[in-house]
C-alpha atoms as a PDB file:
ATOM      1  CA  UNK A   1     100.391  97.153  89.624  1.00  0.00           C
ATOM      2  CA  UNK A   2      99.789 100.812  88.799  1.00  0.00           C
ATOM      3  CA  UNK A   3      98.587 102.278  85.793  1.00  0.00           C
ATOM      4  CA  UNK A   4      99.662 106.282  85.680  1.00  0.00           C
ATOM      5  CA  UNK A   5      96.393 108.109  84.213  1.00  0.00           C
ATOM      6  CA  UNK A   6      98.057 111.316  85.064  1.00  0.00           C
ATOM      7  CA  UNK A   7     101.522 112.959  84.165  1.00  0.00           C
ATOM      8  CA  UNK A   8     101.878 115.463  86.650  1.00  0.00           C
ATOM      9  CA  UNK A   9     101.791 115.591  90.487  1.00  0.00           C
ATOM     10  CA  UNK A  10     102.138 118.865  92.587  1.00  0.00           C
ATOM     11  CA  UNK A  11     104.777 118.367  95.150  1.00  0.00           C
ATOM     12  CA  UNK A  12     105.018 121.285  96.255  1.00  0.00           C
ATOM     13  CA  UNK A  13     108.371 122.382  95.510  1.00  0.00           C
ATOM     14  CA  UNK A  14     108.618 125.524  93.273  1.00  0.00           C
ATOM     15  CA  UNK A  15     110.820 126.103  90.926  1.00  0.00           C
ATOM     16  CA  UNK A  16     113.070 129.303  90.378  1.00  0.00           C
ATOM     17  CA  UNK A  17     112.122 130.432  86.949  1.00  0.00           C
ATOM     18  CA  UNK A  18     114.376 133.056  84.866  1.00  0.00           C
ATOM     19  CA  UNK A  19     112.174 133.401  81.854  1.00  0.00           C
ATOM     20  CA  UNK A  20     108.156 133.651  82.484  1.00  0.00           C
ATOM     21  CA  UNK A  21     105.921 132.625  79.785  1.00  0.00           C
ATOM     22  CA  UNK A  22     102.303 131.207  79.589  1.00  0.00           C
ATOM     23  CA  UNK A  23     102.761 127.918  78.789  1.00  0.00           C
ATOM     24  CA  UNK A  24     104.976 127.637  81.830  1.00  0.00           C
ATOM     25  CA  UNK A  25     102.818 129.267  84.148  1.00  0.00           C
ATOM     26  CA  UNK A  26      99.861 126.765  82.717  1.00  0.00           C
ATOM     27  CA  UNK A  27     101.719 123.565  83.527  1.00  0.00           C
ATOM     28  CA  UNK A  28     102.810 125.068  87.034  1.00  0.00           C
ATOM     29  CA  UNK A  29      99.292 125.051  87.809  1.00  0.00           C
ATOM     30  CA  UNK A  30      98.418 122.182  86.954  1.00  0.00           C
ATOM     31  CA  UNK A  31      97.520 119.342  89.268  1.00  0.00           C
ATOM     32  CA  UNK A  32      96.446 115.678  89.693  1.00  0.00           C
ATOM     33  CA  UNK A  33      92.792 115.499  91.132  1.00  0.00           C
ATOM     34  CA  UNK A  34      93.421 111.885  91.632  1.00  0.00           C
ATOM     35  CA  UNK A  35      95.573 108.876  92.349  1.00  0.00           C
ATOM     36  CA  UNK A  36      94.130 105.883  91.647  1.00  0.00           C
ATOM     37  CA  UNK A  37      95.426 102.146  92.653  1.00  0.00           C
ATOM     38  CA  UNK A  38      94.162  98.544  92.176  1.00  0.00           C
ATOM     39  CA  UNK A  39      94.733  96.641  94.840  1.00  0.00           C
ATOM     40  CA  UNK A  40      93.219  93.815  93.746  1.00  0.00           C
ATOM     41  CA  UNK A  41      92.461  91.638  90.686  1.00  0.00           C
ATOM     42  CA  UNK A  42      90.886  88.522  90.931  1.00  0.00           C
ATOM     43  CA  UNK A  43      88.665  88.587  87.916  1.00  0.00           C
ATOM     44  CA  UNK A  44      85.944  86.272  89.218  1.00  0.00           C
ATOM     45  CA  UNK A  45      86.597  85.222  92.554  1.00  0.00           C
ATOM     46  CA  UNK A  46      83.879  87.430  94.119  1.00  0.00           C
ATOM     47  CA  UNK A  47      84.690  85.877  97.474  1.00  0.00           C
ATOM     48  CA  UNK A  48      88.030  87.082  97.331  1.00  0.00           C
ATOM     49  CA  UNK A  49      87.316  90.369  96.763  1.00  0.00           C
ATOM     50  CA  UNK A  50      84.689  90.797  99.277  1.00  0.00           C
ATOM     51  CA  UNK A  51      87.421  89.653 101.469  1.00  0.00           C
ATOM     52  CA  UNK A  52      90.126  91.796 100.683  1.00  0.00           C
ATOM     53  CA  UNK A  53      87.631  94.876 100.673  1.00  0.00           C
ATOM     54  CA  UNK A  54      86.129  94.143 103.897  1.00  0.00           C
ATOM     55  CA  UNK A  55      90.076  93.387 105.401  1.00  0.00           C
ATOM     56  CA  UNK A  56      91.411  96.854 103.946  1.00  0.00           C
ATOM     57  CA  UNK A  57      88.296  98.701 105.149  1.00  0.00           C
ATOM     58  CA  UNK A  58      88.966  96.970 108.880  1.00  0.00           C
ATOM     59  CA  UNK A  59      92.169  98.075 108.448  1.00  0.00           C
ATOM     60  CA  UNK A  60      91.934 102.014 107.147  1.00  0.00           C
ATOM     61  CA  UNK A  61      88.876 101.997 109.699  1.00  0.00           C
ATOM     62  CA  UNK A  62      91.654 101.749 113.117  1.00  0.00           C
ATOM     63  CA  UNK A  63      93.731 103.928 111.363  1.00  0.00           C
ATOM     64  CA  UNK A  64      91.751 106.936 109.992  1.00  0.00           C
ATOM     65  CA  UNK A  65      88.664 106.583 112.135  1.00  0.00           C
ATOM     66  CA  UNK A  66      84.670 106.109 111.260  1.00  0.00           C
ATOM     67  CA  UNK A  67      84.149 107.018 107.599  1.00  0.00           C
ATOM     68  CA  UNK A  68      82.364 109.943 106.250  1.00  0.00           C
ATOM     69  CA  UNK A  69      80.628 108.228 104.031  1.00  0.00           C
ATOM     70  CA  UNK A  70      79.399 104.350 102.823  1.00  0.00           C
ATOM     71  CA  UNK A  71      77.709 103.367  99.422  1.00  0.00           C
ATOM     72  CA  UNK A  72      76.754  99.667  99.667  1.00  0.00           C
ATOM     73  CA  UNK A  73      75.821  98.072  95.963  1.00  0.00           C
ATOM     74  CA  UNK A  74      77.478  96.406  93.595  1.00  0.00           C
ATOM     75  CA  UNK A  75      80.250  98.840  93.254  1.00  0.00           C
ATOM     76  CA  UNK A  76      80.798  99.718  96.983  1.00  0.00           C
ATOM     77  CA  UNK A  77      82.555 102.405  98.249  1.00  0.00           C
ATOM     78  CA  UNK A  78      83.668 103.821 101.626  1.00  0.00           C
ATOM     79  CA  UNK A  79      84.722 107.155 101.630  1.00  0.00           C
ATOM     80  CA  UNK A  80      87.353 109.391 104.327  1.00  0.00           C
ATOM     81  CA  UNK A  81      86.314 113.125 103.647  1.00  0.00           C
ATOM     82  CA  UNK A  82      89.627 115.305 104.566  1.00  0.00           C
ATOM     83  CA  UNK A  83      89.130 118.938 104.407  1.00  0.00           C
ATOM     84  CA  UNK A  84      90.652 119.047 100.614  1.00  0.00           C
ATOM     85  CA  UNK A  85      90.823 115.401  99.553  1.00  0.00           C
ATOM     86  CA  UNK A  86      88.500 112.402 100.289  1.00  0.00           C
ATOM     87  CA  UNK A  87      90.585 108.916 101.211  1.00  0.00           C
ATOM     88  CA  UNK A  88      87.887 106.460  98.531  1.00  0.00           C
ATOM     89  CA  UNK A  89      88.112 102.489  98.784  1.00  0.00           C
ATOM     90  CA  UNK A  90      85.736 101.145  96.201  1.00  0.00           C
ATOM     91  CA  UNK A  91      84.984  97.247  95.099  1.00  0.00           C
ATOM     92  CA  UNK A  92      83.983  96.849  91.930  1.00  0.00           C
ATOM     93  CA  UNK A  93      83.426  93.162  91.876  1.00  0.00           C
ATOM     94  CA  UNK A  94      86.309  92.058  90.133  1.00  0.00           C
ATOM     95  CA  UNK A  95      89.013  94.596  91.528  1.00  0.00           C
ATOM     96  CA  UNK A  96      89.222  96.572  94.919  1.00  0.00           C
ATOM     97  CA  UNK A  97      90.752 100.274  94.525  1.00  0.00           C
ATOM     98  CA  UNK A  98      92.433 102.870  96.871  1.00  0.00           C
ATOM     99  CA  UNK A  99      91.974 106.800  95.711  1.00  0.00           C
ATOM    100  CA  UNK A 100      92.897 109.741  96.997  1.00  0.00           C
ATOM    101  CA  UNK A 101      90.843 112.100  95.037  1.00  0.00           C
ATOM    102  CA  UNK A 102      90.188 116.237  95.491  1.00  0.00           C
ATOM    103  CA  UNK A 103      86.791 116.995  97.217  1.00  0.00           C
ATOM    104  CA  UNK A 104      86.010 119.233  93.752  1.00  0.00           C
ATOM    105  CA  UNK A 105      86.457 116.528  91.402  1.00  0.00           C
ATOM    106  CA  UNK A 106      84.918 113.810  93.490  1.00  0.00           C
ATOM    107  CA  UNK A 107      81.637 116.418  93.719  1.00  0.00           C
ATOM    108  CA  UNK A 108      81.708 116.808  89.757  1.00  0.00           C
ATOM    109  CA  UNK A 109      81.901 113.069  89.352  1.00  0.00           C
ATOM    110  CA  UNK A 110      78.817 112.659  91.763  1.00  0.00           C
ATOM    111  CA  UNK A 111      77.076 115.827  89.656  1.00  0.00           C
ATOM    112  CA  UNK A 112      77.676 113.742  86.493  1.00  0.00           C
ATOM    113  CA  UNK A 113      76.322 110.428  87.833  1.00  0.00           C
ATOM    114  CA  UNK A 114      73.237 112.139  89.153  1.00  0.00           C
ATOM    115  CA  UNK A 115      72.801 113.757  86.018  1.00  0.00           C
ATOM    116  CA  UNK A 116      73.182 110.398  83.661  1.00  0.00           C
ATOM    117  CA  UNK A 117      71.035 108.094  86.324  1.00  0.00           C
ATOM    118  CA  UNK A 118      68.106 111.088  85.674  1.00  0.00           C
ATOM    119  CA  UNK A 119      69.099 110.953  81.760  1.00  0.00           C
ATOM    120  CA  UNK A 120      70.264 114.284  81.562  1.00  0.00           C
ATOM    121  CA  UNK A 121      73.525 113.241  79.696  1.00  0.00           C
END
């Protein structure tokens, strides 16, 4: 199942414009910094989860390569850095997800945890 969080996504196709105004120009340059899917939902069955985490992280592993990055805990995550966008799988007990987010946003998101975990926010 998939839940859109964002409205636009930048396909790369332009379009020919006759009339320029900002508003236009604004929404042309706008663009998703992430796509987001549950793979999973199994609401308790931790066993299940762990399963289909560890079986989709065997499976992106033969087909991307050794990951950039792991973060074991209770919301794991195993990340593919790309030279714009970072390939994330993350369990978060209940639910295992698949995002493709932009290296900028996933470094804000990291800036903001680091920041609420020292009680800065």
């Amino acid at each position: 199942m998939i839940w859109p969080r964002w409205d636009l996504l930048d396909t790369g196709f332009e379009r020919v414009r006759t009339v320029s105004s900002r508003r236009a120009r604004t929404q042309d340059q706008r663009m998703a910094e992430r796509v987001r899917l549950r793979l999973t939902d199994y609401a308790q069955k931790w066993d299940q989860t762990v399963d289909a985490f560890a079986g989709m992280a065997a499976a992106l592993h033969t087909s991307l390569g050794e990951p950039t990055e792991r973060r074991p805990g209770g919301s794991a995550a195993i990340h593919w850095a790309g030279s714009d966008t970072t390939l994330v799988l993350e369990s978060t007990g209940d639910s295992v997800y698949l995002e493709l987010v932009t290296n900028q946003r996933l470094h804000l998101d990291d800036e903001l945890l680091r920041m609420d975990e020292e009680g800065l926010l």
